[in-house]
C-alpha atoms as a PDB file:
ATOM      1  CA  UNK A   1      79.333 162.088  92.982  1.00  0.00           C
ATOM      2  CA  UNK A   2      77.327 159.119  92.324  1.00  0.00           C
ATOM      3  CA  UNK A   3      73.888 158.792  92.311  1.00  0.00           C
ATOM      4  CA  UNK A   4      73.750 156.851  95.202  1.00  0.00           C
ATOM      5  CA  UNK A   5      75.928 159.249  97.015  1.00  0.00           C
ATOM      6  CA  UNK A   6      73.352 161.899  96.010  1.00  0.00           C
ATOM      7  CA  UNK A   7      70.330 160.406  97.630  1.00  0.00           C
ATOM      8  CA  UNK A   8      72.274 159.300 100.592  1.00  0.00           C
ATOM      9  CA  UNK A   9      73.319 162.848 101.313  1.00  0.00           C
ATOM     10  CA  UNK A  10      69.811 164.215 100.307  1.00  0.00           C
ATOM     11  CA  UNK A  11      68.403 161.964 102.774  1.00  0.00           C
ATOM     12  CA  UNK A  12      70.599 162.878 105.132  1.00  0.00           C
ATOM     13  CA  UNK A  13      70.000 166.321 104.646  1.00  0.00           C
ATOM     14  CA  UNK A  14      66.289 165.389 105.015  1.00  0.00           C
ATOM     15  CA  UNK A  15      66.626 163.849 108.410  1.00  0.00           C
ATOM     16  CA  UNK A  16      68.921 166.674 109.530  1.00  0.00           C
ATOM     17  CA  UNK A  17      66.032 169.278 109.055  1.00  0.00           C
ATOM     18  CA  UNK A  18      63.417 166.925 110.671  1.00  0.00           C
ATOM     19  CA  UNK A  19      65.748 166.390 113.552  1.00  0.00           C
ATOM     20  CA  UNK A  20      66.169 170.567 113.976  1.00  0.00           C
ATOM     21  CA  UNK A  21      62.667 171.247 113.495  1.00  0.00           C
ATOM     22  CA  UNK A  22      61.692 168.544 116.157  1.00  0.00           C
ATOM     23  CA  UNK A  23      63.959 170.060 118.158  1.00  0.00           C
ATOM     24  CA  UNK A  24      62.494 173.270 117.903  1.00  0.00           C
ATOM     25  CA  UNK A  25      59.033 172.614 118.626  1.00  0.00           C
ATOM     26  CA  UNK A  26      60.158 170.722 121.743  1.00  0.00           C
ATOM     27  CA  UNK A  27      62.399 174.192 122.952  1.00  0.00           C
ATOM     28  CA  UNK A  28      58.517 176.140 122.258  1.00  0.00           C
ATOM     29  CA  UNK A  29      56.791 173.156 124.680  1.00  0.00           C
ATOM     30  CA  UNK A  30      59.397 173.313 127.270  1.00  0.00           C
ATOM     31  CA  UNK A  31      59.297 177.456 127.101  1.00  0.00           C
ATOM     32  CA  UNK A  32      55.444 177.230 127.497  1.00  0.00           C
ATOM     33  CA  UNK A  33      55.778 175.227 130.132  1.00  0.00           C
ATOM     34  CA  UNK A  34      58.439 177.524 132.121  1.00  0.00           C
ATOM     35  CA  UNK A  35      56.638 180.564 131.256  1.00  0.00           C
ATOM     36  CA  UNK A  36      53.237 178.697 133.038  1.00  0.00           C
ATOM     37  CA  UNK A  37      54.936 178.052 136.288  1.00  0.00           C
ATOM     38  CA  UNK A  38      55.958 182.025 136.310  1.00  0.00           C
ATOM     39  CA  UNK A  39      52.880 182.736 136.383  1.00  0.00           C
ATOM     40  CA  UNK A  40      52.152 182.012 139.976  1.00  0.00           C
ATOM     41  CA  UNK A  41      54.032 182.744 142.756  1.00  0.00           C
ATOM     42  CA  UNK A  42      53.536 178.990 144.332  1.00  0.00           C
ATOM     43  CA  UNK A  43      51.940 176.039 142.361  1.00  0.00           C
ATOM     44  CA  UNK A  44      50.786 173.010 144.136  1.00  0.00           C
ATOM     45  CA  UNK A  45      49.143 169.575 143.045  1.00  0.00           C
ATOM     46  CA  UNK A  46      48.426 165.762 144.227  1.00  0.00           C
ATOM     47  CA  UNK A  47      49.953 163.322 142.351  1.00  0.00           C
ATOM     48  CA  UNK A  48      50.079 159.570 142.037  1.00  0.00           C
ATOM     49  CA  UNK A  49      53.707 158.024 141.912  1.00  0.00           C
ATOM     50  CA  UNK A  50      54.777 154.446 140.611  1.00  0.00           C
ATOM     51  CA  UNK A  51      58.593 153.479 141.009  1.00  0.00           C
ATOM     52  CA  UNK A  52      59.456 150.277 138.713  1.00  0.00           C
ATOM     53  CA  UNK A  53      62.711 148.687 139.247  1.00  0.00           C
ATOM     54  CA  UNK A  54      64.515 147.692 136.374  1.00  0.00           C
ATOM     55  CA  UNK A  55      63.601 144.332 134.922  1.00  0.00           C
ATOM     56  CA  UNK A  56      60.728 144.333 137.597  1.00  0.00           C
ATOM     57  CA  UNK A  57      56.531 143.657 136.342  1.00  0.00           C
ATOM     58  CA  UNK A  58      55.671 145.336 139.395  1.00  0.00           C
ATOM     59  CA  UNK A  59      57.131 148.104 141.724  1.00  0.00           C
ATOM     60  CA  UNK A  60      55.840 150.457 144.051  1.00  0.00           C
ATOM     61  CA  UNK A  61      52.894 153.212 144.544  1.00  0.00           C
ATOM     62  CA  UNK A  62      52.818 155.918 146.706  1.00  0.00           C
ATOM     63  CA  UNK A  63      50.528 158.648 146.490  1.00  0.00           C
ATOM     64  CA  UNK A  64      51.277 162.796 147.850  1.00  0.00           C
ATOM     65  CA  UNK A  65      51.266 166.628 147.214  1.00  0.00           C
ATOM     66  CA  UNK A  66      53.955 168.985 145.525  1.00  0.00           C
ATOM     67  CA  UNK A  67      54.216 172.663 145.634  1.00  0.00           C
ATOM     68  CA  UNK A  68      56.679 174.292 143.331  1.00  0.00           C
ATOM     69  CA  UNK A  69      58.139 177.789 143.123  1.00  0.00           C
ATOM     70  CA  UNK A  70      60.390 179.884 140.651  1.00  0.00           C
ATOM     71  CA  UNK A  71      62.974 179.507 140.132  1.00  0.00           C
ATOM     72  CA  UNK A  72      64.446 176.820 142.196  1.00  0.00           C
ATOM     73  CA  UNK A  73      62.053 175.819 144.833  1.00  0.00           C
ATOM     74  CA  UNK A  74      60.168 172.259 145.554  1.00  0.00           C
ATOM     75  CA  UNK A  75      58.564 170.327 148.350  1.00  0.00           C
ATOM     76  CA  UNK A  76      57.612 166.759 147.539  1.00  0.00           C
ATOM     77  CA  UNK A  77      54.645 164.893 150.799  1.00  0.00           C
ATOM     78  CA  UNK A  78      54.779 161.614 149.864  1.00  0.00           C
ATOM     79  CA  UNK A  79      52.153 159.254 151.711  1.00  0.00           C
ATOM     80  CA  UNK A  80      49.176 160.592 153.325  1.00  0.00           C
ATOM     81  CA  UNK A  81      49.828 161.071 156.065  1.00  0.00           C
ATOM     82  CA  UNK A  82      53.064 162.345 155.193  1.00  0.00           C
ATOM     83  CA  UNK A  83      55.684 159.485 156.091  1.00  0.00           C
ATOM     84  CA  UNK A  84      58.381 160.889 154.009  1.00  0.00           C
ATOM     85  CA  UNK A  85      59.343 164.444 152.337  1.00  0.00           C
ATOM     86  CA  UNK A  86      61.815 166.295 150.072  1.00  0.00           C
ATOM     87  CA  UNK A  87      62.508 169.635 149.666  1.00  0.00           C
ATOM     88  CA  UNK A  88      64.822 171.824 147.007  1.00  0.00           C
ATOM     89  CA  UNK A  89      65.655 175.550 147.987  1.00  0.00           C
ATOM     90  CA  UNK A  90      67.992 177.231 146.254  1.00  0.00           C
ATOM     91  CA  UNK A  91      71.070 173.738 145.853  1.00  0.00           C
ATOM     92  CA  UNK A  92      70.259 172.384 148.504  1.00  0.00           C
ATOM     93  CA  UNK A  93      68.364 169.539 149.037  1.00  0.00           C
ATOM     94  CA  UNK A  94      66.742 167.448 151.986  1.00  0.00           C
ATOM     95  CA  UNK A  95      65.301 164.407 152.289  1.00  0.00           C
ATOM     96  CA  UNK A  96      63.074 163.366 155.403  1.00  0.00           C
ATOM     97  CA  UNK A  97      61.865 159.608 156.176  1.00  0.00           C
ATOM     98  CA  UNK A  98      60.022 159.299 159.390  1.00  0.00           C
ATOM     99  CA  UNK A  99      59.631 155.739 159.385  1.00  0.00           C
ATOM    100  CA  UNK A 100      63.584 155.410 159.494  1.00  0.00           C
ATOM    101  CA  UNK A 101      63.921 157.847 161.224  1.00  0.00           C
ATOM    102  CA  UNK A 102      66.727 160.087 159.042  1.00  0.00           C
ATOM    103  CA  UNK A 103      67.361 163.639 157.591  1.00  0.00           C
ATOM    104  CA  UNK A 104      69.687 163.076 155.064  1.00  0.00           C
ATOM    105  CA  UNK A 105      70.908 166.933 153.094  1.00  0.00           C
ATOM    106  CA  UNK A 106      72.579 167.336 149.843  1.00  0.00           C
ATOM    107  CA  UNK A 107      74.042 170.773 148.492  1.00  0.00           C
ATOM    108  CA  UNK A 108      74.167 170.587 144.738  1.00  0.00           C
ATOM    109  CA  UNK A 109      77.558 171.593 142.635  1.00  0.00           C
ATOM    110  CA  UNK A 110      77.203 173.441 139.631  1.00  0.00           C
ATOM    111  CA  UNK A 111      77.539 170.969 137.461  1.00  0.00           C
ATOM    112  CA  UNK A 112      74.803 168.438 139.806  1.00  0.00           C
ATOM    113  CA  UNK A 113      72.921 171.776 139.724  1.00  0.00           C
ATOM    114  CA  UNK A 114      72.574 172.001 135.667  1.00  0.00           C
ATOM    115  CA  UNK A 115      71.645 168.733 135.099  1.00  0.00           C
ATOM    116  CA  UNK A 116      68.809 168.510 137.321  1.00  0.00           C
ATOM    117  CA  UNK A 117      66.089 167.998 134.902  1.00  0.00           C
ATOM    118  CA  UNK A 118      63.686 171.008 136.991  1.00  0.00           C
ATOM    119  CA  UNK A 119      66.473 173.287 135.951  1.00  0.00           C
ATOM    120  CA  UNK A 120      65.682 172.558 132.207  1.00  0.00           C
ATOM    121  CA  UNK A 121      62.014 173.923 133.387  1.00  0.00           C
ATOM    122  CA  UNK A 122      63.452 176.873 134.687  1.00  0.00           C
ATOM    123  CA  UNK A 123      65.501 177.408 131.958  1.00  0.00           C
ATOM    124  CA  UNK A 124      64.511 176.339 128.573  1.00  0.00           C
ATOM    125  CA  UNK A 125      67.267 178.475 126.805  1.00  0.00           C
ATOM    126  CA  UNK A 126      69.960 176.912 128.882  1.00  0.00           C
ATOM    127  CA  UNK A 127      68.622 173.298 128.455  1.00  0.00           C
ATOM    128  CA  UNK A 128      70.023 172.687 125.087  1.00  0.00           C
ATOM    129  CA  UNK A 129      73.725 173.098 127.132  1.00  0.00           C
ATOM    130  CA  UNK A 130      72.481 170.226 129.123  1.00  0.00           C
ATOM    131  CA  UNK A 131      70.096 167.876 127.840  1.00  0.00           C
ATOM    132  CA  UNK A 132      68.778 166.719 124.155  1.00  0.00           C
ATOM    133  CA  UNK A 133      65.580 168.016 123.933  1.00  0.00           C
ATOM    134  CA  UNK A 134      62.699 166.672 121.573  1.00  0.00           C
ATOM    135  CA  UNK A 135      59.103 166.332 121.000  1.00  0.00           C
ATOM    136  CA  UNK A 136      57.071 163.762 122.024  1.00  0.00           C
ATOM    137  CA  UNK A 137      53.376 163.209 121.379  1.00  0.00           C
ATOM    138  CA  UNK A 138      50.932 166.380 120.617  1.00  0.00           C
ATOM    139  CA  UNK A 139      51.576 167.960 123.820  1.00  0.00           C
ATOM    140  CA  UNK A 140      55.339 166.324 125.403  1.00  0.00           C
ATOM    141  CA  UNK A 141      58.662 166.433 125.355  1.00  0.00           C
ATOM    142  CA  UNK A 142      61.665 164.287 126.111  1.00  0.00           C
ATOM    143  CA  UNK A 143      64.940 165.584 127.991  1.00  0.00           C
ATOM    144  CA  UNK A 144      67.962 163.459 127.350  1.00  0.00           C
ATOM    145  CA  UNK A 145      71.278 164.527 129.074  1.00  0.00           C
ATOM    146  CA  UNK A 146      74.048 164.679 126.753  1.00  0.00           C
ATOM    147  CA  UNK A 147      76.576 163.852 129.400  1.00  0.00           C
ATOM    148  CA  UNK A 148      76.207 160.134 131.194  1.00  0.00           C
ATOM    149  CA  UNK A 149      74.699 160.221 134.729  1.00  0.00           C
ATOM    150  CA  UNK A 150      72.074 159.679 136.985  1.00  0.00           C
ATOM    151  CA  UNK A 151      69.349 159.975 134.588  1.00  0.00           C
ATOM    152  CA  UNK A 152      68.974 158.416 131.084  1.00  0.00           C
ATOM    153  CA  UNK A 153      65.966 159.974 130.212  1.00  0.00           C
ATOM    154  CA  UNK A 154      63.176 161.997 131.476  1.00  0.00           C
ATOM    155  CA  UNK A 155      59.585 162.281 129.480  1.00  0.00           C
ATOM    156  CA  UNK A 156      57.246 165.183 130.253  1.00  0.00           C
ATOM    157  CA  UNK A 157      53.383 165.228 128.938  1.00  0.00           C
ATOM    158  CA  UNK A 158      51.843 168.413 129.142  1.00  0.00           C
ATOM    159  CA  UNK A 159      48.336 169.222 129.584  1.00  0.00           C
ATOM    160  CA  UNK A 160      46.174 171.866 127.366  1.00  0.00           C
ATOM    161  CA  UNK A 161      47.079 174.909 130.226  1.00  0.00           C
ATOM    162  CA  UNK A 162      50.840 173.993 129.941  1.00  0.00           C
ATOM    163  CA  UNK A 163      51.451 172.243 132.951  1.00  0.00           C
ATOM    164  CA  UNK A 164      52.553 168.812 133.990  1.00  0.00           C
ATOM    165  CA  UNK A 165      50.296 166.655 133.411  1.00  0.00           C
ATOM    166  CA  UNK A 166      52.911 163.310 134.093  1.00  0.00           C
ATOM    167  CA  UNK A 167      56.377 162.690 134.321  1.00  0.00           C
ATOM    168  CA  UNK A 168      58.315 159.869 133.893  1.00  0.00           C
ATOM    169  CA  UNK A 169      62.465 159.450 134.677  1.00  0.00           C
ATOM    170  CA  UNK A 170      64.246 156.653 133.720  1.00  0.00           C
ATOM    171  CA  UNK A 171      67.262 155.785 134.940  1.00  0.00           C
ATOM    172  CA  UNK A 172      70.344 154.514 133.242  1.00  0.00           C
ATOM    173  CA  UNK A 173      69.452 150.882 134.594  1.00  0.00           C
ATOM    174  CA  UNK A 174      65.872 151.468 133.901  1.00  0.00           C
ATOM    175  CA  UNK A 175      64.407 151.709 136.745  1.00  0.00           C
ATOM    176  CA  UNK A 176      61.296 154.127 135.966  1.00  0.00           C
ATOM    177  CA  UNK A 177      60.102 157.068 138.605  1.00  0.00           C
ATOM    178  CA  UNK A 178      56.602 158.100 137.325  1.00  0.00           C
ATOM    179  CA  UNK A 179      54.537 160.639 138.726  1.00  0.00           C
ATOM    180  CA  UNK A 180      50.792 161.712 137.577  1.00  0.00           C
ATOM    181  CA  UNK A 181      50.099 165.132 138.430  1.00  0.00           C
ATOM    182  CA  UNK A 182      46.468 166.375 139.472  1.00  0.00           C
ATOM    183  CA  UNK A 183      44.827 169.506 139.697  1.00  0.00           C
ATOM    184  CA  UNK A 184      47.458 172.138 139.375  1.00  0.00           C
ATOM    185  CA  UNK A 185      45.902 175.500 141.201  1.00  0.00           C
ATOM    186  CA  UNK A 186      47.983 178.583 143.025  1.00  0.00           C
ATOM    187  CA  UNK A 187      49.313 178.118 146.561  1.00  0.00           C
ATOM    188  CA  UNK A 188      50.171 180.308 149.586  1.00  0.00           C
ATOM    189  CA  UNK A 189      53.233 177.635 149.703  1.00  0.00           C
ATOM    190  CA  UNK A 190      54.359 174.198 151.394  1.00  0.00           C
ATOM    191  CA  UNK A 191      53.772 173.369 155.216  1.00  0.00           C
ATOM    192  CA  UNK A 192      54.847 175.684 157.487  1.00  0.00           C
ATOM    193  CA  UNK A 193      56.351 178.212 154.778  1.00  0.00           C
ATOM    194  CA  UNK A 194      59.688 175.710 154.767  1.00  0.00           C
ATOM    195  CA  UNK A 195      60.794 174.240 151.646  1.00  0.00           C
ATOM    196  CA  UNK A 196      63.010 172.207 153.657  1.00  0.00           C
ATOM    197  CA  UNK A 197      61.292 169.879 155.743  1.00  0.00           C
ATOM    198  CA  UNK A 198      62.178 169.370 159.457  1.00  0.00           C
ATOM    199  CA  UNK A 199      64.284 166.501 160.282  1.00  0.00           C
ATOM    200  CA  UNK A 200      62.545 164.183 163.164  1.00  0.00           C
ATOM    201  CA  UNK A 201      62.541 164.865 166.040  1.00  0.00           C
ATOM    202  CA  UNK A 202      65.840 164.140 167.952  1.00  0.00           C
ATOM    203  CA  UNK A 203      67.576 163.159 164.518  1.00  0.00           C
ATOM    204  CA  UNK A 204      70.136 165.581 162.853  1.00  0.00           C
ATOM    205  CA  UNK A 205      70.216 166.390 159.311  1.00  0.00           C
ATOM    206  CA  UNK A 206      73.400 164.580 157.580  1.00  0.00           C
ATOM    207  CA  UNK A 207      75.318 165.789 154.980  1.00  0.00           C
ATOM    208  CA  UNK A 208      75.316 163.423 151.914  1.00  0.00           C
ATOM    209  CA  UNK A 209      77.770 163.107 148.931  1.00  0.00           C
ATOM    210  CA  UNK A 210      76.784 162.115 145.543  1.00  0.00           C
ATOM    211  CA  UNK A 211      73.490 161.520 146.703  1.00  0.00           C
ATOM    212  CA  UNK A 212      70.535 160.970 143.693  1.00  0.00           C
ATOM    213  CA  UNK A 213      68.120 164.477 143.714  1.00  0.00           C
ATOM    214  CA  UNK A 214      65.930 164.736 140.837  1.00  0.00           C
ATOM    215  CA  UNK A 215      62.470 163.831 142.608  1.00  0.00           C
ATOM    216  CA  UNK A 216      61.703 161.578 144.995  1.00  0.00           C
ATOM    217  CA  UNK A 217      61.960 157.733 144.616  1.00  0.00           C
END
């Protein structure tokens, strides 16, 4: 082997060990995180959301509250007051838009189900089936699927109790979904006790195929 050849492969071998290392400390971040949100039976916080269409300067701001529950539980109030709402219980999920009026209801396959990037929250361990996962920052991570679809990327900064402290998902147009989290505390649960909120009045619930469910846009 020349001595070129030797470097290369030593460099290689270098960047190799960097990349499983990196990898690594991203799997303890993500675990810290999942084991926070265990310990409470509901979280719940305000956030601040920004959606930026791709190739756009400026895009849209909304403002709301989230409560979140292990293991597969969400309800997203968007707009104060609440104009529009999504909730996650068990694979199903429902979103709610009053202005519209509509109720539209998705029930998540297994395979939707796994690459839903709250399910690499839940379940750090399985993650690495799903998604790329690596550092990012002190305190972040990043969570790239390894399979094309709906989401090209998702970056999660994580504040000094091991919480969300933001969240950004790009898509694979890039479009970007950010939301700034505020004030994470322990919660009786959503509105009502439902994690699936009511349709409007007089409009039914329709089922949707295919339909986008990572967080609300």
């Amino acid at each position: 082997m020349s001595c070129k050849a030797v470097v290369a492969l030593a460099g290689a071998l270098v960047v190799a060990a960097a990349a499983g290392a990196d990898e690594a400390l991203a799997l303890v971040r993500l675990e810290a995180l999942g084991s926070a949100l265990r310990t409470q039976a509901v979280w719940s916080a305000s956030y601040a959301q920004e959606y930026l269409p791709a190739g756009m300067t400026e895009g849209e701001e909304a403002a709301g509250r989230v409560w979140v529950a292990w293991p597969d539980r969400a309800h997203f109030r968007i707009g104060q007051p609440a104009i529009r709402s999504m909730g996650l219980e068990g694979r199903t999920v429902r979103l709610v838009d009053l202005e519209v009026p509509s109720c539209d209801e998705h029930h998540l396959s297994d395979e939707e189900w796994a690459r839903v990037p709250l399910v690499a929250v839940l379940d750090p361990r399985g993650a690495v089936e799903q998604f790329s996962v690596l550092s990012h920052g002190r305190s972040g991570l990043v969570l790239k699927p390894r399979a094309a679809g709906g989401v090209d990327h998702v970056v999660v900064e994580i504040g000094p109790d091991s919480l969300p402290l933001e969240v950004v998902i790009v898509d694979p147009q890039g479009a970007t979904n950010r939301l700034r989290f505020l004030s994470w505390a322990a919660s009786e649960g959503p509105p009502d006790g439902k994690w699936l909120p009511p349709g409007p009045e007089g409009v039914p619930c329709e089922t949707v195929e295919g339909a986008d469910s990572e967080l609300p846009d």
